[in-house]
Protein backbone atom coordinates (compact mmCIF):
# COMPACT_ATOMS: atom_id res chain seq x y z
CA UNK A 1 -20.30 26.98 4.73
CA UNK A 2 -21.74 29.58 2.08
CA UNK A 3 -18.89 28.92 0.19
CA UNK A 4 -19.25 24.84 -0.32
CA UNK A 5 -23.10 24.93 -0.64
CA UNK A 6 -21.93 27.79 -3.96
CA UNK A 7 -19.22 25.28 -5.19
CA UNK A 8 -21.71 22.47 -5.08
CA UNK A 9 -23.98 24.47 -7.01
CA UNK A 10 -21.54 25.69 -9.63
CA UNK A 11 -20.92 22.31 -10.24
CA UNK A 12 -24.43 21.58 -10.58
CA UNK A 13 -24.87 24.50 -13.28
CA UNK A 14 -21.98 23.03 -15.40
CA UNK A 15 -22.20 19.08 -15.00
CA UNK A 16 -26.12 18.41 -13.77
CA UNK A 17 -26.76 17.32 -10.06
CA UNK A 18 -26.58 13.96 -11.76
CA UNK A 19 -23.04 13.55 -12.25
CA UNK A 20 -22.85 13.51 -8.59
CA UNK A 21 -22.43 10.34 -6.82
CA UNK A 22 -21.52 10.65 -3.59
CA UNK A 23 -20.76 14.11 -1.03
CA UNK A 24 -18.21 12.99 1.70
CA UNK A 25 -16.78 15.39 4.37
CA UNK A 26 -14.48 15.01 7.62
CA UNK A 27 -15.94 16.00 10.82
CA UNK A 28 -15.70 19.52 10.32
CA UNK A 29 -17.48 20.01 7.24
CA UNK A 30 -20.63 18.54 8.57
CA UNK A 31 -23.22 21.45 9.47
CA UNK A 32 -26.98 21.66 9.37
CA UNK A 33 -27.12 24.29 6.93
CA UNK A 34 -24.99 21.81 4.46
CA UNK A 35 -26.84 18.81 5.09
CA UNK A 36 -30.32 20.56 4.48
CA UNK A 37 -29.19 21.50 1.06
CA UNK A 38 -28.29 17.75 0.00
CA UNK A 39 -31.21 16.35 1.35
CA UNK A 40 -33.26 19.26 -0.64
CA UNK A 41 -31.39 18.65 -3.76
CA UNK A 42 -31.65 14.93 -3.44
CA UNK A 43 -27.72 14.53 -3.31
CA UNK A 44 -26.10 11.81 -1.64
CA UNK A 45 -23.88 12.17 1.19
CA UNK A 46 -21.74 10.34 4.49
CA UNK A 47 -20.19 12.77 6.33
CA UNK A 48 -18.21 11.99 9.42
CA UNK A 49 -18.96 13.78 12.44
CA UNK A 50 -17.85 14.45 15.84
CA UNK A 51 -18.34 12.29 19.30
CA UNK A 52 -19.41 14.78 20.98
CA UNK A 53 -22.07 16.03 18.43
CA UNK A 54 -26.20 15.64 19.86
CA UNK A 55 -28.02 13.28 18.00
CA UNK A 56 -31.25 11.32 19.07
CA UNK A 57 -31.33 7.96 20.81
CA UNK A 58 -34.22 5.33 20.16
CA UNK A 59 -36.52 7.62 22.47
CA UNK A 60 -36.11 11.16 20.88
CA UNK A 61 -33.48 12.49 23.79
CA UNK A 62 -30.52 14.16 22.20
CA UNK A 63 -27.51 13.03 23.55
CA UNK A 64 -23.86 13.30 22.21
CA UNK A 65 -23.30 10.42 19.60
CA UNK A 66 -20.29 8.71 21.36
CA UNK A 67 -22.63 7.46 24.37
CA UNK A 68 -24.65 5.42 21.62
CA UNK A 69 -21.77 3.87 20.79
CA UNK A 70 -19.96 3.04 23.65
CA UNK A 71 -20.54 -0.80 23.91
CA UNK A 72 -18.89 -1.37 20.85
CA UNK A 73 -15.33 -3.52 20.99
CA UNK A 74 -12.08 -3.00 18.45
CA UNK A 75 -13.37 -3.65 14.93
CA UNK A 76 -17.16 -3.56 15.15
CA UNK A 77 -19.48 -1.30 14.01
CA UNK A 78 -23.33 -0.74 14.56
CA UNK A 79 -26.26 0.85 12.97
CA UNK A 80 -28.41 2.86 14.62
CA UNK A 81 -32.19 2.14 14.01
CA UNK A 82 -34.15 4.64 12.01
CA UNK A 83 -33.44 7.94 11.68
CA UNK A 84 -31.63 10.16 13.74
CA UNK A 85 -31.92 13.80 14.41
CA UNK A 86 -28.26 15.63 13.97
CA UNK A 87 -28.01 19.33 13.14
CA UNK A 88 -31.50 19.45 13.18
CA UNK A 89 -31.99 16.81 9.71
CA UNK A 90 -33.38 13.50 9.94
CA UNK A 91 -30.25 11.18 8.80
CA UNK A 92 -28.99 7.49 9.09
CA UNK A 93 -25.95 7.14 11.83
CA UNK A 94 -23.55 4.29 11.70
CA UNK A 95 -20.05 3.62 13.94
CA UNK A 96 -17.50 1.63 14.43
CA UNK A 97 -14.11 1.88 17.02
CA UNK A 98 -10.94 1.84 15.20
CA UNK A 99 -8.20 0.04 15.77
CA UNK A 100 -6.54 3.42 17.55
CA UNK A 101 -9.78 3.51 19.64
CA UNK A 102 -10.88 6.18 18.02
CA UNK A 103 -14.57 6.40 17.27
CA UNK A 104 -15.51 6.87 13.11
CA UNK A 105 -19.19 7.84 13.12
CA UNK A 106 -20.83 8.84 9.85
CA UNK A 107 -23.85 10.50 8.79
CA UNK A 108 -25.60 9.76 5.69
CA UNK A 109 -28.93 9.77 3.53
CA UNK A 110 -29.77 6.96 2.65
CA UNK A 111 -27.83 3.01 2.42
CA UNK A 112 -26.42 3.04 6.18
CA UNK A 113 -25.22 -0.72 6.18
CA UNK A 114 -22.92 0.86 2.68
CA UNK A 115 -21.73 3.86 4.08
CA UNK A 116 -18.23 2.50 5.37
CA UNK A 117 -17.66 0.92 1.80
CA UNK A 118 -18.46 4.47 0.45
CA UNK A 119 -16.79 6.59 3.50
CA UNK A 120 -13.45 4.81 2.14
CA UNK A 121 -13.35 6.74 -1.10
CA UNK A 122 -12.79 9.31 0.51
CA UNK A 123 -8.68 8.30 0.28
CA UNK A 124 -8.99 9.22 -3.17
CA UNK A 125 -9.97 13.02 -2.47
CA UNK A 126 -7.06 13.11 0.52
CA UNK A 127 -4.79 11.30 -2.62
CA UNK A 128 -5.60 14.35 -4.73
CA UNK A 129 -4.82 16.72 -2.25
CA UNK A 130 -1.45 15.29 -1.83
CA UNK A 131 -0.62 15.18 -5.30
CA UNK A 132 -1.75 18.58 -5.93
CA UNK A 133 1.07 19.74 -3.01
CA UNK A 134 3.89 17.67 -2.20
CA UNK A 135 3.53 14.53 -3.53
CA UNK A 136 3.34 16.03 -7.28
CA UNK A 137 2.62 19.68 -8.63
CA UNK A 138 3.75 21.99 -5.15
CA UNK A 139 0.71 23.96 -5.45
CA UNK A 140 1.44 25.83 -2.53
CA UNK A 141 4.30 26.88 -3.32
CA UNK A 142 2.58 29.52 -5.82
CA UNK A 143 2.70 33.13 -4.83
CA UNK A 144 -0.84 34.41 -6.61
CA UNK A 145 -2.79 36.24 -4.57
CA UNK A 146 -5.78 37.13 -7.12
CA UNK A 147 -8.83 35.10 -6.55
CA UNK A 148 -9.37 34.57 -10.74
CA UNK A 149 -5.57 33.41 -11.05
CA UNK A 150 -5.89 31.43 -7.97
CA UNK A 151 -9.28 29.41 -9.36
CA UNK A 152 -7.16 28.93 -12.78
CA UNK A 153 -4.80 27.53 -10.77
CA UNK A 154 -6.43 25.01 -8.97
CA UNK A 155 -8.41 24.04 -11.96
CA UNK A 156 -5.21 23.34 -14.60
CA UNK A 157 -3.42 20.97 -11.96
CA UNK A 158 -6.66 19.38 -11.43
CA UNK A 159 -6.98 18.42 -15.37
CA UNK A 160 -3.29 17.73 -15.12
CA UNK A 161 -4.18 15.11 -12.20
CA UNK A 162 -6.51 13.60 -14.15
CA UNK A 163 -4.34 13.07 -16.80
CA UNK A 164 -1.99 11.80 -14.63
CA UNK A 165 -4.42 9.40 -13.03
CA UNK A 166 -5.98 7.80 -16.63
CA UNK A 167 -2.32 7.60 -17.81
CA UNK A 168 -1.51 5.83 -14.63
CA UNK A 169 -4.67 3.11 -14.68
CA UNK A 170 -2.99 2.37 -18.63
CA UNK A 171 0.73 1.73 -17.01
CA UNK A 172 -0.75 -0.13 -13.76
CA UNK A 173 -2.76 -2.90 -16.63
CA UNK A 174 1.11 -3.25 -17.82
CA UNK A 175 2.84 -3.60 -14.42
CA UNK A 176 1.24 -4.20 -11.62
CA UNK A 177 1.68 -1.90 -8.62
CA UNK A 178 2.86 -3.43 -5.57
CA UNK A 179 0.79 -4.19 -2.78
CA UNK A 180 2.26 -3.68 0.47
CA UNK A 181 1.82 -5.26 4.22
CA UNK A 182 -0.92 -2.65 5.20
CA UNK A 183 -2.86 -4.05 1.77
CA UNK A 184 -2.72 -0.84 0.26
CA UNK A 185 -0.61 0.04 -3.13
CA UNK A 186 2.84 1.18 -2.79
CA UNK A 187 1.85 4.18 -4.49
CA UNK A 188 -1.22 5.73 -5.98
CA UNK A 189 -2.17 5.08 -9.57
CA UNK A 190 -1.04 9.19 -10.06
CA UNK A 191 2.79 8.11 -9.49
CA UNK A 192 3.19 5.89 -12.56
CA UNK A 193 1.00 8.09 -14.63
CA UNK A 194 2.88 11.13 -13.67
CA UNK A 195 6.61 9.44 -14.14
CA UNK A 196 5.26 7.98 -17.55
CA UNK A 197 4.45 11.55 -18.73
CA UNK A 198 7.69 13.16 -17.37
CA UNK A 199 9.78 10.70 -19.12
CA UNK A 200 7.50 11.63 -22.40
CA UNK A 201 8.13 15.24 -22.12
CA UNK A 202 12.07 14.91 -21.40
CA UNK A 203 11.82 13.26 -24.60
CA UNK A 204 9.15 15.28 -26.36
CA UNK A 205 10.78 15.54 -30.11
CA UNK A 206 11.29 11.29 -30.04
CA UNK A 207 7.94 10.61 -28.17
CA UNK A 208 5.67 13.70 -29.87
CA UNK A 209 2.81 10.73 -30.52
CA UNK A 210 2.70 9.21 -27.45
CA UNK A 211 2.45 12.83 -25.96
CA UNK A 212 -0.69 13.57 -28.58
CA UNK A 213 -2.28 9.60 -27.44
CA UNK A 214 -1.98 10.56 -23.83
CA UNK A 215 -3.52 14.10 -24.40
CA UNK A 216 -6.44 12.71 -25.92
CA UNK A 217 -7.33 10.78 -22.73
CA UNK A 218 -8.02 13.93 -21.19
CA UNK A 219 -9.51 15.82 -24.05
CA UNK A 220 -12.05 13.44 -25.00
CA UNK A 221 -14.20 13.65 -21.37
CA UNK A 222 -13.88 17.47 -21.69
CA UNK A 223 -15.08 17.73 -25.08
CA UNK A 224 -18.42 16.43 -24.36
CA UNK A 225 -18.75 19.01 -21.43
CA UNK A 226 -21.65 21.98 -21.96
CA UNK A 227 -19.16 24.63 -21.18
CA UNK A 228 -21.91 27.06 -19.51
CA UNK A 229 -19.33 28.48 -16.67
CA UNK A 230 -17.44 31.24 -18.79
CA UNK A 231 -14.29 30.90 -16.48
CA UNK A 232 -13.89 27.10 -17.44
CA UNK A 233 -14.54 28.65 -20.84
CA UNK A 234 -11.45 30.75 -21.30
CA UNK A 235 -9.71 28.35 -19.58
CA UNK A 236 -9.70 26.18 -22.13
């Protein structure tokens, strides 16, 4: 848990507690020690968390969060009233059943009635996961073993992604990406992005300029960065 509340502040030191919108976390990234430090540093967050977690009921009895939302049918959701008492914060609880019957309860800060519009971002971050591994760049298929090596390599693939992704938005306002039965895209908006730039560098001495109009998608954002973390320094 040390190690997220440190990430979260590196990020701060580099980018300003500004440039964050949103903290989300599956149920077991939720801890009290976590969500003291958002609520400290005024951050926003919805983090799922477990049915059998204590929170408080309208009288101030902890009980585990799935008996609070037991009366709810397939497709509904309900917000608790006030705030609720889970890992010892004062916090907003909302839930729903799923489809699968599965209970999705989050904890969040502030906005309750918003927090399942938010929660759904979350795709994105599992998205990036999956493109960093399988789906794109095989990161774990690397055999580092330094920490400093390791962090450089998470970090390139990351910019790479994001290259990917902008490059991707550019082809999807071109061709529109199919939307399939489930309502979701056929593929994410990395796919495109990332064939468009293969077929760019398999043809790098034809297509140089469309390489160097690409690049500077990337390059602009970073530019304007206040590089004060010396690792993202030499990165670069």
């Amino acid at each position: 848990m040390d190690e997220r509340i440190e990430l979260i502040e590196r990020f701060i030191k580099i980018f300003s507690v500004h440039k964050i919108g949103c903290i989300f976390g599956d149920r077991e990234f939720i801890s009290g020690k976590q969500s003291a430090f958002l609520l400290d540093n005024g951050i926003h967050f919805v983090m799922r968390i477990k049915v059998n977690f204590r929170i408080t009921n309208a009288r101030g009895v902890s009980v585990s969060a799935e008996t609070l939302f037991r009366d709810l049918k397939i497709g509904e959701y309900k917000v608790l009233k006030g705030k609720r008492v889970v890992n010892g914060q004062s916090v907003y609880v909302v839930g729903t059943l799923l489809p699968d019957g599965e209970y999705l309860i989050l904890a969040t800060d502030k906005n309750p009635v918003t927090a399942f519009e938010e929660y759904k971002k979350r795709q994105g971050v599992e998205t990036f996961f999956q493109c960093l591994k399988g789906r794109g760049f095989n990161f774990e298929d690397t055999h580092m073993t330094f920490p400093d090596r390791i962090d450089k390599q998470i970090a390139l693939p990351a910019i790479a992604f994001s290259q990917c992704h902008l490059t991707g938005e550019q082809c999807a306002s071109q061709k529109t990406i199919k939307i399939k039965k489930h309502r979701r895209k056929a593929v994410s908006l990395f796919r495109p992005g990332l064939d468009h730039l293969g077929r760019i560098l398999h043809n790098i001495s034809d297509l140089y300029h469309k390489f160097n109009e690409n690049l500077r998608i990337i390059l602009e954002p970073l530019n304007s960065i206040n590089l004060q973390d010396t690792s993202l320094a030499q990165m670069r």
